[in-house]
N, C-alpha and C. Protein backbone atom coordinates (compact mmCIF):
# COMPACT_ATOMS: atom_id res chain seq x y z
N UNK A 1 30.59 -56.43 183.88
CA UNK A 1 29.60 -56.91 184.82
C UNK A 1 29.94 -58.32 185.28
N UNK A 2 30.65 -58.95 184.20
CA UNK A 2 30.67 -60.79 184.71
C UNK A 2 32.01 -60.77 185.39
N UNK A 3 32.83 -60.19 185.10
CA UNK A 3 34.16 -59.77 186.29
C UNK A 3 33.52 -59.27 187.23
N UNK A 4 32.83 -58.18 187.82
CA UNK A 4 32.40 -58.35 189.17
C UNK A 4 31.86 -59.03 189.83
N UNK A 5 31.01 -59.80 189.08
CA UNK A 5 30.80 -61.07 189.60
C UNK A 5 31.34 -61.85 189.94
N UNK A 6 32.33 -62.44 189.24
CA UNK A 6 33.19 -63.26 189.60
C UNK A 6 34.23 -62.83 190.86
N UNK A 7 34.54 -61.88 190.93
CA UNK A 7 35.30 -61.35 191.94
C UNK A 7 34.21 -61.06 193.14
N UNK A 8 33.22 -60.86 193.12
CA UNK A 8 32.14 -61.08 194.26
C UNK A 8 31.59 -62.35 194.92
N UNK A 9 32.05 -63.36 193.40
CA UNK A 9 32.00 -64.93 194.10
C UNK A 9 32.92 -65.33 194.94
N UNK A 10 33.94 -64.59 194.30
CA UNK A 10 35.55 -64.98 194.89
C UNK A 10 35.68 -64.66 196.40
N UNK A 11 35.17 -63.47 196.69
CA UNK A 11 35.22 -63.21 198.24
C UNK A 11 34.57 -63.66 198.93
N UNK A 12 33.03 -64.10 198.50
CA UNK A 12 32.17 -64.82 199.08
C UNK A 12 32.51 -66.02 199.40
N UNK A 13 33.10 -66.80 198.57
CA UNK A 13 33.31 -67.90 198.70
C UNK A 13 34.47 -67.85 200.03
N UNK A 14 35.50 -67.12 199.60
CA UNK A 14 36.49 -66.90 200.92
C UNK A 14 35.98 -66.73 201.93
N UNK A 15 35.00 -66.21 202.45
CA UNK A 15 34.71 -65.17 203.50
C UNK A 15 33.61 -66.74 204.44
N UNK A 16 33.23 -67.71 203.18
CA UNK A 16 32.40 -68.67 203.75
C UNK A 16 33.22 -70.06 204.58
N UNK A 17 34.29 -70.34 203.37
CA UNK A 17 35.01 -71.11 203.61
C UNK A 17 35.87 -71.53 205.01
N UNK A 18 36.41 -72.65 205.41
CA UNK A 18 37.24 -72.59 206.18
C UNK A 18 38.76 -73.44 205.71
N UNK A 19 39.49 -72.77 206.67
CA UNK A 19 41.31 -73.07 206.12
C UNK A 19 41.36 -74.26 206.81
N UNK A 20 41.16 -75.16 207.84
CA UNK A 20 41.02 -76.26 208.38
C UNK A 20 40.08 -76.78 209.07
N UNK A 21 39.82 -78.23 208.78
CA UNK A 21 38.83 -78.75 209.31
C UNK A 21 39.20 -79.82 210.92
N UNK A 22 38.89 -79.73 212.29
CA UNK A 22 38.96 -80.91 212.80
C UNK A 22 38.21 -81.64 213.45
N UNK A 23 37.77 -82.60 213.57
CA UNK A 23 36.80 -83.74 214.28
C UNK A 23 37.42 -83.76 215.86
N UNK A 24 36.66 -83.87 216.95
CA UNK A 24 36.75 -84.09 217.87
C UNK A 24 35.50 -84.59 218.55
N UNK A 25 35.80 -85.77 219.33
CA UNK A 25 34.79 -86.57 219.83
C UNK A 25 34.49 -85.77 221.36
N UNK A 26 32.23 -85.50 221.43
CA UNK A 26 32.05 -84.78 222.76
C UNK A 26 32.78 -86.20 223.83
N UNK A 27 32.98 -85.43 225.41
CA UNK A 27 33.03 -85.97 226.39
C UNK A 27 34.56 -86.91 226.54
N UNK A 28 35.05 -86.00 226.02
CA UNK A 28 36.66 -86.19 225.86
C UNK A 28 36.90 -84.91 226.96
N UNK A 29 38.48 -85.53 227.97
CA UNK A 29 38.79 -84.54 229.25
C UNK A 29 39.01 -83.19 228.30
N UNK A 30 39.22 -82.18 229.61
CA UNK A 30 39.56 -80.82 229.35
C UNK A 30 40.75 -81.19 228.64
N UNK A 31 41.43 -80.62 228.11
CA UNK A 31 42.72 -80.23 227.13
C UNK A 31 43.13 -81.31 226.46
N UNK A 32 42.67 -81.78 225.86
CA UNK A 32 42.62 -82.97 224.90
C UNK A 32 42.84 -82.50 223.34
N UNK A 33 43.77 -82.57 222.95
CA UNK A 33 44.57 -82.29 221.90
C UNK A 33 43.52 -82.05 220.29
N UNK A 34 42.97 -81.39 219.63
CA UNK A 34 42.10 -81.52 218.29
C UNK A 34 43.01 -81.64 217.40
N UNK A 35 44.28 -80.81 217.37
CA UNK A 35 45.27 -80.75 216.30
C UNK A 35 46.17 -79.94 216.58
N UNK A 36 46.89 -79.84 214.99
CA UNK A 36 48.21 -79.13 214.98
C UNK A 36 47.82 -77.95 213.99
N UNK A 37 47.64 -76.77 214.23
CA UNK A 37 47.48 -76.03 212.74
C UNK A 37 48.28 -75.53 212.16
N UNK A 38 49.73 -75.44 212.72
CA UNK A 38 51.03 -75.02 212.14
C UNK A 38 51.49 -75.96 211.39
N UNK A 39 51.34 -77.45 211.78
CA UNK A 39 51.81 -78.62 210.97
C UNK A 39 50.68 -78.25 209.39
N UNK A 40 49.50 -78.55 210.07
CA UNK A 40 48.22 -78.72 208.75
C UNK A 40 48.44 -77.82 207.93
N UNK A 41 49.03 -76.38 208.07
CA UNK A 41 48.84 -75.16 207.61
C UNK A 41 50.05 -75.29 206.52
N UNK A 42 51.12 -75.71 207.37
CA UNK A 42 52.16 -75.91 206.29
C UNK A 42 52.42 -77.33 205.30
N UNK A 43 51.08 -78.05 205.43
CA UNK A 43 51.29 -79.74 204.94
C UNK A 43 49.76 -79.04 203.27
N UNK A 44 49.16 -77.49 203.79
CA UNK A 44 47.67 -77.57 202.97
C UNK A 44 48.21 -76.06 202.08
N UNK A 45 49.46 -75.38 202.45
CA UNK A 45 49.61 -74.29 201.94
C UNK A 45 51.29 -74.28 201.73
N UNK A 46 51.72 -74.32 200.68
CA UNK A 46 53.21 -74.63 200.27
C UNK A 46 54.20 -73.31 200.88
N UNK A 47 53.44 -72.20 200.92
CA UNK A 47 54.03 -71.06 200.85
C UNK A 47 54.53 -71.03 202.79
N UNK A 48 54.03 -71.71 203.26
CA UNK A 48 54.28 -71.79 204.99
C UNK A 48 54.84 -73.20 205.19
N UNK A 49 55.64 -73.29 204.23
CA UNK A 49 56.44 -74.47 204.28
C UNK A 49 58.12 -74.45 205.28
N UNK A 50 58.60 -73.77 205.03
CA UNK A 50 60.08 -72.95 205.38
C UNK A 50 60.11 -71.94 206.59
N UNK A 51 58.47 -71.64 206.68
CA UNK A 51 57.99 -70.67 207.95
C UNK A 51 58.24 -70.93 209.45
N UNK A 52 59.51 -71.00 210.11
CA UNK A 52 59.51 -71.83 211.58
C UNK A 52 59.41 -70.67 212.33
N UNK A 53 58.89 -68.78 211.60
CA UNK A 53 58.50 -68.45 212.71
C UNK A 53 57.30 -67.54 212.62
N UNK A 54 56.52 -68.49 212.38
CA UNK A 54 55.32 -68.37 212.50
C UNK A 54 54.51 -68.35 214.14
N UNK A 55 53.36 -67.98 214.61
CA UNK A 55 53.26 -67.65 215.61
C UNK A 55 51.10 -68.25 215.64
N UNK A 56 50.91 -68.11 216.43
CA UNK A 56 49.29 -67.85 216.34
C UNK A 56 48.54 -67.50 217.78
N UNK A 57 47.62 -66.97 217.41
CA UNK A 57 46.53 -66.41 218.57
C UNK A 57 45.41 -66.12 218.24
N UNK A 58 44.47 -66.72 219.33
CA UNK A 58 43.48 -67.03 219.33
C UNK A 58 42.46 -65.84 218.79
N UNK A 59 41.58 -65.38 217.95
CA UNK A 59 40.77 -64.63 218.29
C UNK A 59 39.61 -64.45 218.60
N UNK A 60 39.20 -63.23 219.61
CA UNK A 60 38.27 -63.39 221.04
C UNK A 60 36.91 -63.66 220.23
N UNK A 61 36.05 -64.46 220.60
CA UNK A 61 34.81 -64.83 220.05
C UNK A 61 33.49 -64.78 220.77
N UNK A 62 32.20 -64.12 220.15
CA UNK A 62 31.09 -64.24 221.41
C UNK A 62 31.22 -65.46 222.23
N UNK A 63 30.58 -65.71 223.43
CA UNK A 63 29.79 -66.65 223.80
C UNK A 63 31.00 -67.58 225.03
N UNK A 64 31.06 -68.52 225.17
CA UNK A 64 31.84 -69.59 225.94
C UNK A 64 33.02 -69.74 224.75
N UNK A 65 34.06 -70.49 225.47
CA UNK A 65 35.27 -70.10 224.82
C UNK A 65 35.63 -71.65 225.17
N UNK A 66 35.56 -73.18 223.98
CA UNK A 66 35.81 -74.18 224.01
C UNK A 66 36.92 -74.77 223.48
N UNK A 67 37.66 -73.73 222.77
CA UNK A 67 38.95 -74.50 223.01
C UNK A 67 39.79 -73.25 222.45
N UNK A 68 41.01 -73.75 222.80
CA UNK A 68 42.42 -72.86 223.16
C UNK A 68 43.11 -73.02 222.00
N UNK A 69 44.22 -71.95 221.17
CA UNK A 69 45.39 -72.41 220.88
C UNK A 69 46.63 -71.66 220.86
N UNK A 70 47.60 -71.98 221.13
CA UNK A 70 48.86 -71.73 221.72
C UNK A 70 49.94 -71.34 220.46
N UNK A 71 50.77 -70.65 221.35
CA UNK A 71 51.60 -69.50 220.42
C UNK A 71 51.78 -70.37 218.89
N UNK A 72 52.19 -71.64 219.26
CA UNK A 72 53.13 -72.67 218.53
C UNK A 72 51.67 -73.26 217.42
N UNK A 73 50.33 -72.70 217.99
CA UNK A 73 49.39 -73.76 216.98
C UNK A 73 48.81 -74.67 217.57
N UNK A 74 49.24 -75.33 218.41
CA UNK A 74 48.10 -76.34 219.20
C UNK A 74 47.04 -75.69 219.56
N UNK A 75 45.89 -76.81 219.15
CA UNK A 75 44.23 -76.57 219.28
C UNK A 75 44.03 -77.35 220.42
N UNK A 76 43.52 -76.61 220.98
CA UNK A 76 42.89 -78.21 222.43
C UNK A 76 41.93 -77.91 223.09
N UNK A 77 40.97 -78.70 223.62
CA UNK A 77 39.58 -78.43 223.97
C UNK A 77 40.20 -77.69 225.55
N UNK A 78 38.96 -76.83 225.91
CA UNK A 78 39.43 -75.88 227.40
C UNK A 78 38.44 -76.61 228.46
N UNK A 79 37.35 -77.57 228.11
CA UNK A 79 36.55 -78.03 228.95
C UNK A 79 36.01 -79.04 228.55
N UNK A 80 35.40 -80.06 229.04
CA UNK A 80 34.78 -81.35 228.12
C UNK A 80 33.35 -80.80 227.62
N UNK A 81 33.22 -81.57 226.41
CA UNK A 81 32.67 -81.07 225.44
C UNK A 81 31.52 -81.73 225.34
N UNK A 82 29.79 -81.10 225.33
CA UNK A 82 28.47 -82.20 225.31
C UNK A 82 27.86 -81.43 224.03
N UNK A 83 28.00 -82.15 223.12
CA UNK A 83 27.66 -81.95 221.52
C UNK A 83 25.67 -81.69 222.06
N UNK A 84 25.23 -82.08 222.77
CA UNK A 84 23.69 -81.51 222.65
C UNK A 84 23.68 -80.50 223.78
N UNK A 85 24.38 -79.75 224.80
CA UNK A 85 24.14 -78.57 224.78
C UNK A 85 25.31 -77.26 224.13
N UNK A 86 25.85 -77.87 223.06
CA UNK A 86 26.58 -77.20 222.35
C UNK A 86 25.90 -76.65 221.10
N UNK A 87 25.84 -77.84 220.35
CA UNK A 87 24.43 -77.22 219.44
C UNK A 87 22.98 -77.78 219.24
N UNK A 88 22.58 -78.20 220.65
CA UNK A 88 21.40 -78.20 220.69
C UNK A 88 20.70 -79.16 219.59
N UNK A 89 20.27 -78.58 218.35
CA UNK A 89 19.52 -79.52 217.57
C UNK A 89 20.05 -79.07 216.51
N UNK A 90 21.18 -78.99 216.01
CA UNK A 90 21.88 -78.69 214.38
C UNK A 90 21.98 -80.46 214.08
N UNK A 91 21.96 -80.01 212.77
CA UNK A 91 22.88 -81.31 212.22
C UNK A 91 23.46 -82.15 212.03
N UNK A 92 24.90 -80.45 212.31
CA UNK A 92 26.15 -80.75 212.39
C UNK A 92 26.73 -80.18 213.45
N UNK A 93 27.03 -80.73 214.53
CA UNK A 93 27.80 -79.82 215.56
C UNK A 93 28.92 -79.00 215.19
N UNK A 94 29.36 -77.86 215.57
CA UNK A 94 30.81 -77.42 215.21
C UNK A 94 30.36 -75.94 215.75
N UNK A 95 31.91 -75.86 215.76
CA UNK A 95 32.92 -74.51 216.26
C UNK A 95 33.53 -73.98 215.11
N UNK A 96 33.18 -72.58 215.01
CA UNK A 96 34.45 -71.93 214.37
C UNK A 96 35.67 -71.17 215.24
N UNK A 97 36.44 -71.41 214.67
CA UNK A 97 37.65 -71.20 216.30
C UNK A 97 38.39 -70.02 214.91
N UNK A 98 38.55 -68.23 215.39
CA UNK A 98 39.34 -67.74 214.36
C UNK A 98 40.81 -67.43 214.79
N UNK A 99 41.89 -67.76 214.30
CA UNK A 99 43.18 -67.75 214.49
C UNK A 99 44.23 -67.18 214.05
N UNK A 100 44.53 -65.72 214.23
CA UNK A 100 45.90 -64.66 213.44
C UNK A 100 47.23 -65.15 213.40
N UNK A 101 47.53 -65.65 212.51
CA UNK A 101 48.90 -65.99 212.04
C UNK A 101 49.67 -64.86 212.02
N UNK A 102 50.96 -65.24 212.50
CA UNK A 102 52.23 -64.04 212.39
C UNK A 102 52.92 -64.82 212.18
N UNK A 103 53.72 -63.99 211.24
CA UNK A 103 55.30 -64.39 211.13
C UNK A 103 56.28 -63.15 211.78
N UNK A 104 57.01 -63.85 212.08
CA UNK A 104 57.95 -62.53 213.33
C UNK A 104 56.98 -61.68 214.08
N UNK A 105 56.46 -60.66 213.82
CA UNK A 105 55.63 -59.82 214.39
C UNK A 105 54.70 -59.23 213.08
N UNK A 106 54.98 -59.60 211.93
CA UNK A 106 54.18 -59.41 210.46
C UNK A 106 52.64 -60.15 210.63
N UNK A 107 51.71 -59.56 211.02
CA UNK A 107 50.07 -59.70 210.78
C UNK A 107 50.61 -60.92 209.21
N UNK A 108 49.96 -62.25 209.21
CA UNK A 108 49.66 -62.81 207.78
C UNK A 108 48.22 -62.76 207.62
N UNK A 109 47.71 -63.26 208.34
CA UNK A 109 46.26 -63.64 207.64
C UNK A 109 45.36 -64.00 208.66
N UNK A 110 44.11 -64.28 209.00
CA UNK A 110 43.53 -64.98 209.82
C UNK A 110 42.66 -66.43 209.05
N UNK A 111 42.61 -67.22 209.83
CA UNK A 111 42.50 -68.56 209.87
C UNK A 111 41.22 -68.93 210.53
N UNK A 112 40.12 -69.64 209.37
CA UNK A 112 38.94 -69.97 209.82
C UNK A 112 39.29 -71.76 210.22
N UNK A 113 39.11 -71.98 211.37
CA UNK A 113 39.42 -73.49 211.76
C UNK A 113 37.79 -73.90 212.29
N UNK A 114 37.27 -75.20 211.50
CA UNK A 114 35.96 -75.75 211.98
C UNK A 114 36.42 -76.82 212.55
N UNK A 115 35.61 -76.74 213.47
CA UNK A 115 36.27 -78.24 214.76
C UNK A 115 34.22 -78.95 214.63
N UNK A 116 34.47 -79.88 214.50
CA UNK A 116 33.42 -80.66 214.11
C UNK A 116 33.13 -81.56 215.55
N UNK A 117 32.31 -81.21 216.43
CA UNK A 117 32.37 -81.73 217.73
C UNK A 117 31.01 -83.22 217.22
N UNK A 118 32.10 -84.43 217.38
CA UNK A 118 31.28 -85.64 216.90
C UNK A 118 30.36 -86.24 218.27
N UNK A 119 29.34 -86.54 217.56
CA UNK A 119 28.39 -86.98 219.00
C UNK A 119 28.91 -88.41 218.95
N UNK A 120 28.75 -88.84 220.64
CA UNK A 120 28.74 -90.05 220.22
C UNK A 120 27.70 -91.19 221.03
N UNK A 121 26.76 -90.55 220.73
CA UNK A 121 25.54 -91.32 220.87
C UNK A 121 25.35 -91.52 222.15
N UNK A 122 25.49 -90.30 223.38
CA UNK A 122 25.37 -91.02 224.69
C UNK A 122 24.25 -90.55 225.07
N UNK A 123 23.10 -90.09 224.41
CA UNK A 123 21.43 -90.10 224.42
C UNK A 123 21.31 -91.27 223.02
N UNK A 124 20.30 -92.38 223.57
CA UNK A 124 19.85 -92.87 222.68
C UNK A 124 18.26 -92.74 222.20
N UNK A 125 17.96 -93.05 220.86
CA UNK A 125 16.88 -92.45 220.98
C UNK A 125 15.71 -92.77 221.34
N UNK A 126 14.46 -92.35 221.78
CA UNK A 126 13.33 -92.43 222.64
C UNK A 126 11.91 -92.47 221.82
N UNK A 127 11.48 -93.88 221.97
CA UNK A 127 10.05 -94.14 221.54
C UNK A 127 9.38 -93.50 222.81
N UNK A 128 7.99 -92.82 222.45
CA UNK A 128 7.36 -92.39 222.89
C UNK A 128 6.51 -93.28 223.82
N UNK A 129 6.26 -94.45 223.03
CA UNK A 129 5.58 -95.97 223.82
C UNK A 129 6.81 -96.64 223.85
N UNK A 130 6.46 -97.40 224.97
CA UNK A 130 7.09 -98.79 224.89
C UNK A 130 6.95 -99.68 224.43
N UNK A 131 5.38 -99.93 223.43
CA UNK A 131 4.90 -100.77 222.98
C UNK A 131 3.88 -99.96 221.97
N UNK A 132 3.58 -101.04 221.22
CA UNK A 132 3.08 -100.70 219.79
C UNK A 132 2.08 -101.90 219.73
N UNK A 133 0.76 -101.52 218.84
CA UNK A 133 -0.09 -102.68 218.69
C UNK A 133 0.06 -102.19 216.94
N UNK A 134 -0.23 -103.05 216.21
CA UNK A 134 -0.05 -103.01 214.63
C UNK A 134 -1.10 -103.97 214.28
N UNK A 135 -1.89 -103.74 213.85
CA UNK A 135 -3.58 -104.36 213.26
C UNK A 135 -3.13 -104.54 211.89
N UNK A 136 -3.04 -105.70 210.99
CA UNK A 136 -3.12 -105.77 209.68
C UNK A 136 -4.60 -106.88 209.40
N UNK A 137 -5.36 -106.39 208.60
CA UNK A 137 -6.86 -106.99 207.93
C UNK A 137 -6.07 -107.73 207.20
N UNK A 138 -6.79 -108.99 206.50
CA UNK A 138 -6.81 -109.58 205.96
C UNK A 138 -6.53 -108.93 204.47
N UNK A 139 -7.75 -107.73 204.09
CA UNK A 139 -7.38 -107.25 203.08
C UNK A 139 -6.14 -106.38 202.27
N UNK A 140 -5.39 -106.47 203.30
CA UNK A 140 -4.41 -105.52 203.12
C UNK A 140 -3.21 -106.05 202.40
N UNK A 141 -2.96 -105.24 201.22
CA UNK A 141 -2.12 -105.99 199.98
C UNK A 141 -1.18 -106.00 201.01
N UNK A 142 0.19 -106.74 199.77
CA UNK A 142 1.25 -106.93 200.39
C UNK A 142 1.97 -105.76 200.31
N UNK A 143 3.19 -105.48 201.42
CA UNK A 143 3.96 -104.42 201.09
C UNK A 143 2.89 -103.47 201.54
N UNK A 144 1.87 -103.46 202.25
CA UNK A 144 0.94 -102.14 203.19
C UNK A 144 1.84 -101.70 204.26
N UNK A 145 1.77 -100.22 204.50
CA UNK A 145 2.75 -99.82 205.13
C UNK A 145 2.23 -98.86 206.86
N UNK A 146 2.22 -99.10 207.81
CA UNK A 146 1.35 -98.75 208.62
C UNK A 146 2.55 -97.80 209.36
N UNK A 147 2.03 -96.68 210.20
CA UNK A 147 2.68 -95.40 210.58
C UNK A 147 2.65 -95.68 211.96
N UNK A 148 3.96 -95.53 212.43
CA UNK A 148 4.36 -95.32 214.10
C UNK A 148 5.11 -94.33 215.04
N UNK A 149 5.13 -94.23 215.38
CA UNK A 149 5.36 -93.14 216.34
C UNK A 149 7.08 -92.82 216.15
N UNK A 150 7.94 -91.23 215.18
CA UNK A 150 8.60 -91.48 215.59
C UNK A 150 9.33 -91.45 217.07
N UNK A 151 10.49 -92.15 216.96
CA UNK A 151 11.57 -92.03 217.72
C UNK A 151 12.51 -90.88 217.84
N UNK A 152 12.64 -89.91 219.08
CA UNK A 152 13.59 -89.04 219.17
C UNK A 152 15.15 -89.07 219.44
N UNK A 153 15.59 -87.98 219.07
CA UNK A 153 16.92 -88.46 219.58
C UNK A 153 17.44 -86.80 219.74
N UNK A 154 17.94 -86.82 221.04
CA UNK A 154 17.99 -85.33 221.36
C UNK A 154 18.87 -84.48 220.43
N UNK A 155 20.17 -84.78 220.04
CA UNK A 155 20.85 -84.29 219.22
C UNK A 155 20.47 -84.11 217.71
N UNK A 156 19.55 -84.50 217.57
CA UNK A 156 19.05 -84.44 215.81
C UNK A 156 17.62 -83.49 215.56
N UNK A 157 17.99 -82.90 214.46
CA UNK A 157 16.62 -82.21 214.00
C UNK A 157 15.75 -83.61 213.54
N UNK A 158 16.46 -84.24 212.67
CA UNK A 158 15.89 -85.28 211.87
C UNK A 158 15.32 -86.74 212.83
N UNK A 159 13.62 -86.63 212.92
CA UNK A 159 13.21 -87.44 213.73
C UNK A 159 13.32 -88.98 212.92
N UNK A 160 13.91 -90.25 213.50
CA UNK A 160 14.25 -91.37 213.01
C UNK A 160 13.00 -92.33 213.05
N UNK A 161 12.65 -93.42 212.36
CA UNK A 161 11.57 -93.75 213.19
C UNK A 161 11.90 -95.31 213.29
């Protein structure tokens, strides 16, 4: 029973994971370089070290299609990139981009690549007022803590205040 388990963690965990990670800043031009995954692939996995004929292609994914990569492994954005209508109100912005490795014409594996689309703050965030009145009494110990309106910020679940 604890071996299937473990071998049920094992896939899970695979099946969650990703084989490379890359950062790319929104509102960068169309084809603007994220990475290399033939370099990364062979610098994070020893066994695709000696591999110069390795190959890759893209695979087809629901929805809009934000970035490209080429026989050789280059990742590159296909259009400029706006991290708040990309993901709206996540977290964490990102793409999973999936990618079939070949060697010669030999199927290896497919390749989960997260591209981490970084905001960079070109909504700032928005008090509701422009102004605030704050009443403190006389009686009010020190360190009293009075509540204001937060501040939004379009890209975040998490309201700042």
């Amino acid at each position: 029973m604890l071996l299937c388990l473990c071998i049920l963690l094992t896939f899970f965990h695979c099946y969650l994971s990703e084989d490379i990670t890359y950062h790319v800043e929104e509102e960068k031009s169309p084809y603007t370089s994220v990475g290399d995954i033939a370099t990364d692939l062979q610098k994070s996995n020893s066994s695709f070290l000696k591999d110069k004929d390795l190959t890759f292609s893209q695979l087809q994914q629901k929805g809009e299609q934000l970035f490209n990569v080429t026989r050789t492994g280059k990742l590159y954005t296909v259009e400029t990139l706006d991290a708040e209508s990309v993901c709206s109100y996540e977290k964490e912005c990102f793409e999973i981009v999936k990618v079939a490795v070949h060697k010669s014409k030999t199927f290896m594996k497919i390749l989960k690549i997260k591209v981490i689309i970084e905001d960079i703050n070109d909504h700032q965030p928005e008090f509701p007022e422009k102004e605030i009145t704050l009443i403190f009494r006389e009686g009010d110990r020190d360190g009293t803590k009075k509540p204001i309106h937060n501040a939004i910020d379009k890209i975040k679940v998490i309201k700042t205040a």
